[in-house]
Protein backbone atom coordinates (compact mmCIF):
# COMPACT_ATOMS: atom_id res chain seq x y z
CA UNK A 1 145.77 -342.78 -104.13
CA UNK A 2 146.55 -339.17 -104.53
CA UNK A 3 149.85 -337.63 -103.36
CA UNK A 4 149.21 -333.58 -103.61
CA UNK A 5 152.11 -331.05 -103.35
CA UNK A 6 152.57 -329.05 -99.80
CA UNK A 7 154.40 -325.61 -99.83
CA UNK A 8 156.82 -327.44 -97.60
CA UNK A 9 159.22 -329.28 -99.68
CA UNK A 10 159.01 -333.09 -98.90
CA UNK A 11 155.93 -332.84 -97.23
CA UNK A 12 152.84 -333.85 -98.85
CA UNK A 13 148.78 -334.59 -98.86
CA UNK A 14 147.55 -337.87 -99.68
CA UNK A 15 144.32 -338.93 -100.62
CA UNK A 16 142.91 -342.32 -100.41
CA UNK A 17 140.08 -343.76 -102.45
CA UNK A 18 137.12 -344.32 -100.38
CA UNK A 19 134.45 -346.82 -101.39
CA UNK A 20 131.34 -346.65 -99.85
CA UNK A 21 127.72 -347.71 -100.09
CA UNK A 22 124.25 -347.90 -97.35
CA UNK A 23 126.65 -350.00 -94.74
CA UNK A 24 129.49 -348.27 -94.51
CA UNK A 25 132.61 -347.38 -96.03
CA UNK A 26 136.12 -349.31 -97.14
CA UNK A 27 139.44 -347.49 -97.70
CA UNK A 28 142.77 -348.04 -97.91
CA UNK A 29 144.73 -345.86 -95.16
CA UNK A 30 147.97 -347.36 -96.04
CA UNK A 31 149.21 -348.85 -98.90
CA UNK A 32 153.40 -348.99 -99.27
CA UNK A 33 153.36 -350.20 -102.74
CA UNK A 34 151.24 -347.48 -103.93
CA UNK A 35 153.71 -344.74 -101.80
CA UNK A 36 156.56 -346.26 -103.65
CA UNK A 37 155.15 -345.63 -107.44
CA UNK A 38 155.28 -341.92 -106.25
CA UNK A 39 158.84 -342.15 -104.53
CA UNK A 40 157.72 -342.20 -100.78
CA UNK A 41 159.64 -344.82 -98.57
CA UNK A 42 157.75 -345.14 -95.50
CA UNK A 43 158.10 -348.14 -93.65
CA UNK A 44 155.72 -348.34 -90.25
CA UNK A 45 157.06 -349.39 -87.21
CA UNK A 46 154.77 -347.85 -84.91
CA UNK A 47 150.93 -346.52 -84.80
CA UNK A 48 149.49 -344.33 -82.56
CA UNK A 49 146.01 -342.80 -81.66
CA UNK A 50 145.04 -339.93 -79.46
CA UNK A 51 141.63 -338.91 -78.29
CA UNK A 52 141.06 -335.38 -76.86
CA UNK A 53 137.89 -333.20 -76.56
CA UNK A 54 137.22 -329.75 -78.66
CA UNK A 55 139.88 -326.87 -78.08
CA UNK A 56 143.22 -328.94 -76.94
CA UNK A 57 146.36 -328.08 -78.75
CA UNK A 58 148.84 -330.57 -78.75
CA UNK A 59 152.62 -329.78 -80.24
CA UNK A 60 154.93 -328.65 -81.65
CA UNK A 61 156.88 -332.25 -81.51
CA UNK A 62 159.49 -333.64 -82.94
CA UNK A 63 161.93 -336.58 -82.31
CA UNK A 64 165.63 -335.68 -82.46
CA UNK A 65 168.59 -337.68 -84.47
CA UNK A 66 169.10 -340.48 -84.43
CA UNK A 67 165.35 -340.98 -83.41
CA UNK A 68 163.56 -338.65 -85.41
CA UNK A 69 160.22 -339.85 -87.26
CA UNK A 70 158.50 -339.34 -90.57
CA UNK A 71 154.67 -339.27 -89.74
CA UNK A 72 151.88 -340.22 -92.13
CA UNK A 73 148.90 -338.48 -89.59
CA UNK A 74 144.86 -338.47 -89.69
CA UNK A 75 142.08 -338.26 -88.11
CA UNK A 76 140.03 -341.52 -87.28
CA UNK A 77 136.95 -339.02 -85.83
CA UNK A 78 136.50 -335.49 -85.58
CA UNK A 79 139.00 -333.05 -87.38
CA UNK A 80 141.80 -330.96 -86.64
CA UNK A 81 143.92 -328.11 -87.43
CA UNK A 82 147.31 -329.66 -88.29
CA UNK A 83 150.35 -328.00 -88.33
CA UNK A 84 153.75 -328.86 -89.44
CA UNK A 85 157.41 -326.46 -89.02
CA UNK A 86 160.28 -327.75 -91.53
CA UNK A 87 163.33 -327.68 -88.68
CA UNK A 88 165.51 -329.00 -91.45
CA UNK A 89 168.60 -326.39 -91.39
CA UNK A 90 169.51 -327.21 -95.28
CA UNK A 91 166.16 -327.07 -96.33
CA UNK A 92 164.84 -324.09 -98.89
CA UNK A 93 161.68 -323.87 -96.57
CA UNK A 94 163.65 -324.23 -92.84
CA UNK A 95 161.56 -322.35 -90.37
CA UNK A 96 158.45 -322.37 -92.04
CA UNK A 97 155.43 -323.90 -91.58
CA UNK A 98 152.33 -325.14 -93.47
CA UNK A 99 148.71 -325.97 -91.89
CA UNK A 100 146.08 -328.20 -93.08
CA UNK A 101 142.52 -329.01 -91.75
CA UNK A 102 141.84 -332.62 -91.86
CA UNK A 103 138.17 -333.34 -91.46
CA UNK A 104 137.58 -336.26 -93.75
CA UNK A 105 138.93 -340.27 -93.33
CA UNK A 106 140.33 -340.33 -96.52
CA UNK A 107 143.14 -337.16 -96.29
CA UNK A 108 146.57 -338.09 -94.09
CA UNK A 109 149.74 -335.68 -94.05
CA UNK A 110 153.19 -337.11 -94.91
CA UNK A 111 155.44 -334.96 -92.47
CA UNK A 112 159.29 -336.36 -92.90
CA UNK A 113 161.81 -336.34 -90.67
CA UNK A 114 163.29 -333.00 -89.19
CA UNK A 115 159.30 -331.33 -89.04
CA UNK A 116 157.90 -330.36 -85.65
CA UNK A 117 154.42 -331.60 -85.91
CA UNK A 118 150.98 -330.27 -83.96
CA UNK A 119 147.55 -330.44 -84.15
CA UNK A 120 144.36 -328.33 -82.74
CA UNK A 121 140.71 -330.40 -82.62
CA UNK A 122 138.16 -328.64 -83.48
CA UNK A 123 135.05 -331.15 -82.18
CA UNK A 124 134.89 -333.05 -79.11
CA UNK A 125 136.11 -336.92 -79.17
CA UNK A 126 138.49 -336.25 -82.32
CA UNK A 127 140.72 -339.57 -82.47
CA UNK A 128 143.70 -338.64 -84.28
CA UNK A 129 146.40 -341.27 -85.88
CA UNK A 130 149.86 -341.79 -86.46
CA UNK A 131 151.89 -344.24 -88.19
CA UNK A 132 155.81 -343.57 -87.41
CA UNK A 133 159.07 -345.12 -89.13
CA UNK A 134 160.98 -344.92 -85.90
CA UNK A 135 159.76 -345.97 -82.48
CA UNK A 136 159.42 -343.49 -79.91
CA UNK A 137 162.56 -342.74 -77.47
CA UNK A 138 161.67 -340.14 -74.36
CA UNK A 139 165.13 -338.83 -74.66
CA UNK A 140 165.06 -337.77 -77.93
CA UNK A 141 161.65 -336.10 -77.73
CA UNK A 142 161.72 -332.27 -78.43
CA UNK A 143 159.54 -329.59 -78.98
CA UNK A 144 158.56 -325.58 -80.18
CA UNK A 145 156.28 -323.49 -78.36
CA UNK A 146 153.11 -323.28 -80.24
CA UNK A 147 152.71 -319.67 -79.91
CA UNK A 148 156.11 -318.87 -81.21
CA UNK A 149 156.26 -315.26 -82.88
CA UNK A 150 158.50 -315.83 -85.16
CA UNK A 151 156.55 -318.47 -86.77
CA UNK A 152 153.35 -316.42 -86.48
CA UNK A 153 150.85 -319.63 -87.37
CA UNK A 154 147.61 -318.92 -87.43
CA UNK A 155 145.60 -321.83 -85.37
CA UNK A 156 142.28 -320.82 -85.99
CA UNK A 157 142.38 -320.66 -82.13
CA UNK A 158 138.53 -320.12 -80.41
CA UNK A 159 139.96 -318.59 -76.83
CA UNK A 160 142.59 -320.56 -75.10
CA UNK A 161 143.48 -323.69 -75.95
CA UNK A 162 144.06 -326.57 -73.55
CA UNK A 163 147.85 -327.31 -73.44
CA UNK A 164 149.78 -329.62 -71.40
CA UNK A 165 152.13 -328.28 -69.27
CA UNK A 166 155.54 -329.85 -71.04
CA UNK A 167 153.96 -328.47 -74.25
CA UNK A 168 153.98 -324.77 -72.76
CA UNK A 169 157.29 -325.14 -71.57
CA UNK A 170 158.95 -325.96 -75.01
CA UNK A 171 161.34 -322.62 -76.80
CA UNK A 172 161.00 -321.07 -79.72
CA UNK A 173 162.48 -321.82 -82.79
CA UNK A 174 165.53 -319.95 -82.76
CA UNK A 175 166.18 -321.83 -79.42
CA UNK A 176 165.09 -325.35 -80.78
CA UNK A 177 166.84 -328.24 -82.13
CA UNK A 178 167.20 -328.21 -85.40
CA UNK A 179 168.25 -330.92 -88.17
């Protein structure tokens, strides 16, 4: 396992070894002991998958206190855009935001607590994954507008994207929750 620096500080890139021959492949897509040696305390309590087809845009989340998450996120098939936005207030990188395409079954993105978290497939029948360390809770779910100026990210956007309705709805930073 490789654990790669991000911009954002906390949030990082791991690698996992892949093994693979004329059946298949084996990897690892989870391994606490190994997260431990390099100071990552993640424990799972919840995993998630979503399919969607080529073009959707689905973000920016986040969980509030005392429900927020830390993610470890990939993509099962397909690949995405990913996109993470450090809401932490105390944080030397608050407000800014780091994106990362993840094509390949072996690459997953650590995003801690207090990130708003999104992703834009770039293939049809992408099936994207989640593990959480905090289970889900409606009220405490939150958002950011995708298309927030003041964040000016750069999707890699190929007209309009498909976005739910809630999702278009959310503010902008300045307006959001923040940790």
């Amino acid at each position: 396992m490789e654990v790669i620096e991000t911009p954002l500080k906390d949030c990082v890139i791991i690698k996992s070894k892949m093994f693979g021959d004329d059946r298949g492949f084996f990897m690892e897509s989870f391994n606490q002991r190994e997260l431990e040696k390099h100071g990552i305390y993640f424990d799972v309590k919840q995993i998630n998958f979503a399919k969607s087809g080529k073009n959707v845009l689905r973000g920016l989340h986040f969980q509030k206190e005392p429900h927020a998450q830390t993610k470890l996120v990939g993509v099962i098939a397909g690949s995405v855009i990913d996109v993470v936005v450090d809401m932490r207030k105390d944080s030397p990188t608050f407000k800014e935001s780091f994106k990362l395409e993840i094509d390949a079954r072996d690459t997953f993105l650590l995003i801690p607590k207090g990130f708003a978290h999104g992703y834009y497939t770039l293939e049809e029948n992408t099936v994207f994954y989640y593990a959480v360390d905090n289970f889900y809770n409606a009220e405490a779910e939150s958002g950011l507008i995708y298309n927030d100026s003041q964040l000016n990210i750069d999707w890699g956007l190929i007209g309009l994207p498909l976005v739910s309705e809630k999702d278009l709805k959310q503010p902008a930073v300045d307006a959001a929750y923040t940790f």
